[in-house]
C-alpha atoms as a PDB file:
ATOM      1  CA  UNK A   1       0.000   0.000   0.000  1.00  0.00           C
ATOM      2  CA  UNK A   2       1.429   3.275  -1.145  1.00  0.00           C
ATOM      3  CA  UNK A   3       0.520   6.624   0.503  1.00  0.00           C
ATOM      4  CA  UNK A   4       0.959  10.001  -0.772  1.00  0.00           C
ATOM      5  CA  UNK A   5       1.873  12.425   2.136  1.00  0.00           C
ATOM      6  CA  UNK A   6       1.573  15.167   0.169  1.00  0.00           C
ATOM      7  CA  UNK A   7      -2.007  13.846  -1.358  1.00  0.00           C
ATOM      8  CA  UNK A   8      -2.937  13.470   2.574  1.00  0.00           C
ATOM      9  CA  UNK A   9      -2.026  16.859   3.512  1.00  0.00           C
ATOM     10  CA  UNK A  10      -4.208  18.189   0.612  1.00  0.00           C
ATOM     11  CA  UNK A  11      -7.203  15.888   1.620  1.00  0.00           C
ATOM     12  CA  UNK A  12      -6.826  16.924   4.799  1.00  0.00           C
ATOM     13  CA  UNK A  13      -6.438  20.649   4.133  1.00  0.00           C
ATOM     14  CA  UNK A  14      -9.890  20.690   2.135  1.00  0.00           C
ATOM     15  CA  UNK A  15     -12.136  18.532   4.633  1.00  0.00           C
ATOM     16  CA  UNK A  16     -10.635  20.871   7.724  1.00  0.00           C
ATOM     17  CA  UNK A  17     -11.864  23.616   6.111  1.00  0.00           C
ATOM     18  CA  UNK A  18     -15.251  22.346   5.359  1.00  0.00           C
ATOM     19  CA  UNK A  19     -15.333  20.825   9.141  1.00  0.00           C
ATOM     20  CA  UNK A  20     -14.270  24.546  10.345  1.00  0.00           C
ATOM     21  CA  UNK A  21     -17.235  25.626   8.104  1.00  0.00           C
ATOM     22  CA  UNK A  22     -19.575  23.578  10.034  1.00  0.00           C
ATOM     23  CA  UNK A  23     -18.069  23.758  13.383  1.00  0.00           C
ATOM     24  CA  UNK A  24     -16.288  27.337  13.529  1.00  0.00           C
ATOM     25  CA  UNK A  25     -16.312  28.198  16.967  1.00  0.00           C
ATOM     26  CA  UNK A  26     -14.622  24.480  17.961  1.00  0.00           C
ATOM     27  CA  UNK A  27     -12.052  24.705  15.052  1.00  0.00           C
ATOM     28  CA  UNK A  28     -11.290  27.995  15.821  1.00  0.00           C
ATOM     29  CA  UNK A  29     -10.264  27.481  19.067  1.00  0.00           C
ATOM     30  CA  UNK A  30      -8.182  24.424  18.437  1.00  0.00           C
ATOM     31  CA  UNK A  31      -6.406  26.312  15.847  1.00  0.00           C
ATOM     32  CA  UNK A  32      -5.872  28.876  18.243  1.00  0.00           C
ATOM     33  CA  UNK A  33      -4.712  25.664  20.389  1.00  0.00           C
ATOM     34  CA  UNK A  34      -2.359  24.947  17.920  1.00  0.00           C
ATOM     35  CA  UNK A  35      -0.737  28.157  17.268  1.00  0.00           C
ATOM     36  CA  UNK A  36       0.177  28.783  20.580  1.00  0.00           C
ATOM     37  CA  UNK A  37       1.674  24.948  21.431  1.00  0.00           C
ATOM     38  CA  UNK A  38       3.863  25.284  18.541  1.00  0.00           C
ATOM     39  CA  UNK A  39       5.146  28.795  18.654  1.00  0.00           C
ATOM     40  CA  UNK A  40       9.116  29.593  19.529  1.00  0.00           C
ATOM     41  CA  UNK A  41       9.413  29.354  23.351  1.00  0.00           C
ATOM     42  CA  UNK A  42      12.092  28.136  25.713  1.00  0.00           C
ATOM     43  CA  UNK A  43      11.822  24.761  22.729  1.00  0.00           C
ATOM     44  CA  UNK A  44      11.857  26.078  18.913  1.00  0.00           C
ATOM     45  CA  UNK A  45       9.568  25.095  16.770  1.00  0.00           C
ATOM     46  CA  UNK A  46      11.294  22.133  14.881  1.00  0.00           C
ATOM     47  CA  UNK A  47      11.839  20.638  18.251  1.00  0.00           C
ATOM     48  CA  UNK A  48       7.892  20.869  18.700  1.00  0.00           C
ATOM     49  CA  UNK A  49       7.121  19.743  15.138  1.00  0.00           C
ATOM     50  CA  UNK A  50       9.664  16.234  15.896  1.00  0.00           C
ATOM     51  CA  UNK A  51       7.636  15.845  19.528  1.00  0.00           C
ATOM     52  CA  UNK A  52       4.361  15.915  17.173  1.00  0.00           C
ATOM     53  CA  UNK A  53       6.344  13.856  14.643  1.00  0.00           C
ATOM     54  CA  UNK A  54       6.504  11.061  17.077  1.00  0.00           C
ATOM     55  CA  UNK A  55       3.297  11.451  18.554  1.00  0.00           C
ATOM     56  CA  UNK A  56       1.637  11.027  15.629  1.00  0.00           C
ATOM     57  CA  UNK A  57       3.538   8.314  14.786  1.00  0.00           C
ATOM     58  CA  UNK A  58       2.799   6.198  17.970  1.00  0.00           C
ATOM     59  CA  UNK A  59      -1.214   7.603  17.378  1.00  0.00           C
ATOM     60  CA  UNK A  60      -0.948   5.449  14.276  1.00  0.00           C
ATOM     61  CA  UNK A  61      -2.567   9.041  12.517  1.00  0.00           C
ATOM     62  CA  UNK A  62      -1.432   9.174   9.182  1.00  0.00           C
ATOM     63  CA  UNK A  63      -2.604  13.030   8.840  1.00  0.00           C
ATOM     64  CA  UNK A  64      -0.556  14.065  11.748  1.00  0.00           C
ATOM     65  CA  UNK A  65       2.535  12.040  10.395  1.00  0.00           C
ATOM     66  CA  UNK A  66       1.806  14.113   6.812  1.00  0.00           C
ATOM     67  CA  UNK A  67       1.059  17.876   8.654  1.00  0.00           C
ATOM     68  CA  UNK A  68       4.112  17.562  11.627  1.00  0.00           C
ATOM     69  CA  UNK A  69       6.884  15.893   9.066  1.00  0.00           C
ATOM     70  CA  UNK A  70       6.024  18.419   6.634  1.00  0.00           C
ATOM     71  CA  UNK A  71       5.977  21.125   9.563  1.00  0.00           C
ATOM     72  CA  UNK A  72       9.585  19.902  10.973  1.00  0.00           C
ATOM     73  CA  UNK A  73      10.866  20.181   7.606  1.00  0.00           C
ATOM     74  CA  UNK A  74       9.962  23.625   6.661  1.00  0.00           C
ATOM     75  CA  UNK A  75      11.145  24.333  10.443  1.00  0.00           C
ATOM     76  CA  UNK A  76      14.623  23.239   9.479  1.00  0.00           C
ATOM     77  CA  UNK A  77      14.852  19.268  10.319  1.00  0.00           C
ATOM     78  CA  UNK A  78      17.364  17.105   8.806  1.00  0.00           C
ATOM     79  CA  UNK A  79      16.469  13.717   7.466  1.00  0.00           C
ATOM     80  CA  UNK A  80      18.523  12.323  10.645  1.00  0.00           C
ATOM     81  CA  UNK A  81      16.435  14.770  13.245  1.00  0.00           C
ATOM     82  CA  UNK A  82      13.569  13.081  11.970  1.00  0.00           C
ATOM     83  CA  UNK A  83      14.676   9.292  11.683  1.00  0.00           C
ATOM     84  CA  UNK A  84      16.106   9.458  15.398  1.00  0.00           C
ATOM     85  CA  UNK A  85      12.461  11.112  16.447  1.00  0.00           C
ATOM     86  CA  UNK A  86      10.874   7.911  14.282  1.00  0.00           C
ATOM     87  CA  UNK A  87      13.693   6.100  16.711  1.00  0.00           C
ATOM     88  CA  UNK A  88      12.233   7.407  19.927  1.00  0.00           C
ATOM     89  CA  UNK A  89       8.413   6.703  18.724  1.00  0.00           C
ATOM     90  CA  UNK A  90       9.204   3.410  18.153  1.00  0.00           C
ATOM     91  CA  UNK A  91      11.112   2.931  21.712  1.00  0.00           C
ATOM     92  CA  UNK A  92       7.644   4.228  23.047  1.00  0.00           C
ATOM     93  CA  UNK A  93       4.974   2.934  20.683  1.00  0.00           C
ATOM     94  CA  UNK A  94       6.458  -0.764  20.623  1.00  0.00           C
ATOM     95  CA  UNK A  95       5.681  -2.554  17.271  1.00  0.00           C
ATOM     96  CA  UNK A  96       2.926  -0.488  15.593  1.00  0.00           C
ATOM     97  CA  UNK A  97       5.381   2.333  15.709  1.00  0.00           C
ATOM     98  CA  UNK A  98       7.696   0.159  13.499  1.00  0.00           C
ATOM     99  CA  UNK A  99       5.233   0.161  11.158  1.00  0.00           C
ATOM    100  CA  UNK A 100       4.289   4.011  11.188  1.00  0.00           C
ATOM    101  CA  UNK A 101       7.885   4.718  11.522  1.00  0.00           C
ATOM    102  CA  UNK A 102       8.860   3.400   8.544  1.00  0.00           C
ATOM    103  CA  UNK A 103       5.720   5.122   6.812  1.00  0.00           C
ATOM    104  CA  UNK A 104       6.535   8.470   8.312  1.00  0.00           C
ATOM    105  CA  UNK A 105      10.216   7.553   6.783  1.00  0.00           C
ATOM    106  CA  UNK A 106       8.332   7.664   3.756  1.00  0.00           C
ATOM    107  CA  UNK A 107       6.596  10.748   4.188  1.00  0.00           C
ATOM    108  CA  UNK A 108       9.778  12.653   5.224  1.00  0.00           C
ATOM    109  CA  UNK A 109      11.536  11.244   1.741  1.00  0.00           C
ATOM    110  CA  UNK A 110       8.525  12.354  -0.285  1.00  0.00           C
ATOM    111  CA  UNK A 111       8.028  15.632   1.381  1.00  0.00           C
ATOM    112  CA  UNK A 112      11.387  16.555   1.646  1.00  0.00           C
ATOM    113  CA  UNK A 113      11.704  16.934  -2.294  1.00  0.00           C
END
């Protein structure tokens, strides 16, 4: 089974926005949410965008691998940042997080191009 990161990020782009359509007060506060757990702070924000990396990863969610690899790349991660955060989701996650490892792997070859 092939996945396209970037084809996930777009999916998930478009049916956010329609959920924030029909829920704008609860989307609009998690954004908010968002924005102010990943701003620059005593960590930067690549170091938040790996912690989500591996989260996601070990929440078996392939649209928070997609949105927090592509996030830790524009941030400045190196290929190496990310596969020792895949390293440190799998310690955690056990197994499953082998398997979403290697698939965020995947997304961080596809979306680093």
């Amino acid at each position: 089974m092939t996945k396209s990161y970037k084809q996930i990020n777009q999916d998930q782009q478009a049916m956010g926005s329609a959920y924030k359509k029909a829920s704008t007060e609860t989307m609009s506060a998690f954004i908010a949410l968002h924005q102010a757990a990943l701003k620059e702070g005593a960590l930067s924000v690549k170091h938040k965008e790996l912690m989500a990396t591996a989260i996601g990863i070990a929440a078996r969610c392939d649209g928070c691998i997609a949105a927090h690899v592509a996030a830790a790349l524009r941030a400045g991660a190196t290929r190496q940042e990310l596969v020792e955060t895949i390293d440190v989701a799998v310690l955690m996650g056990g197994g499953p997080s082998v398997i979403y490892g290697a698939q965020a792997l995947a997304a961080v070859d596809e979306l680093a191009q």
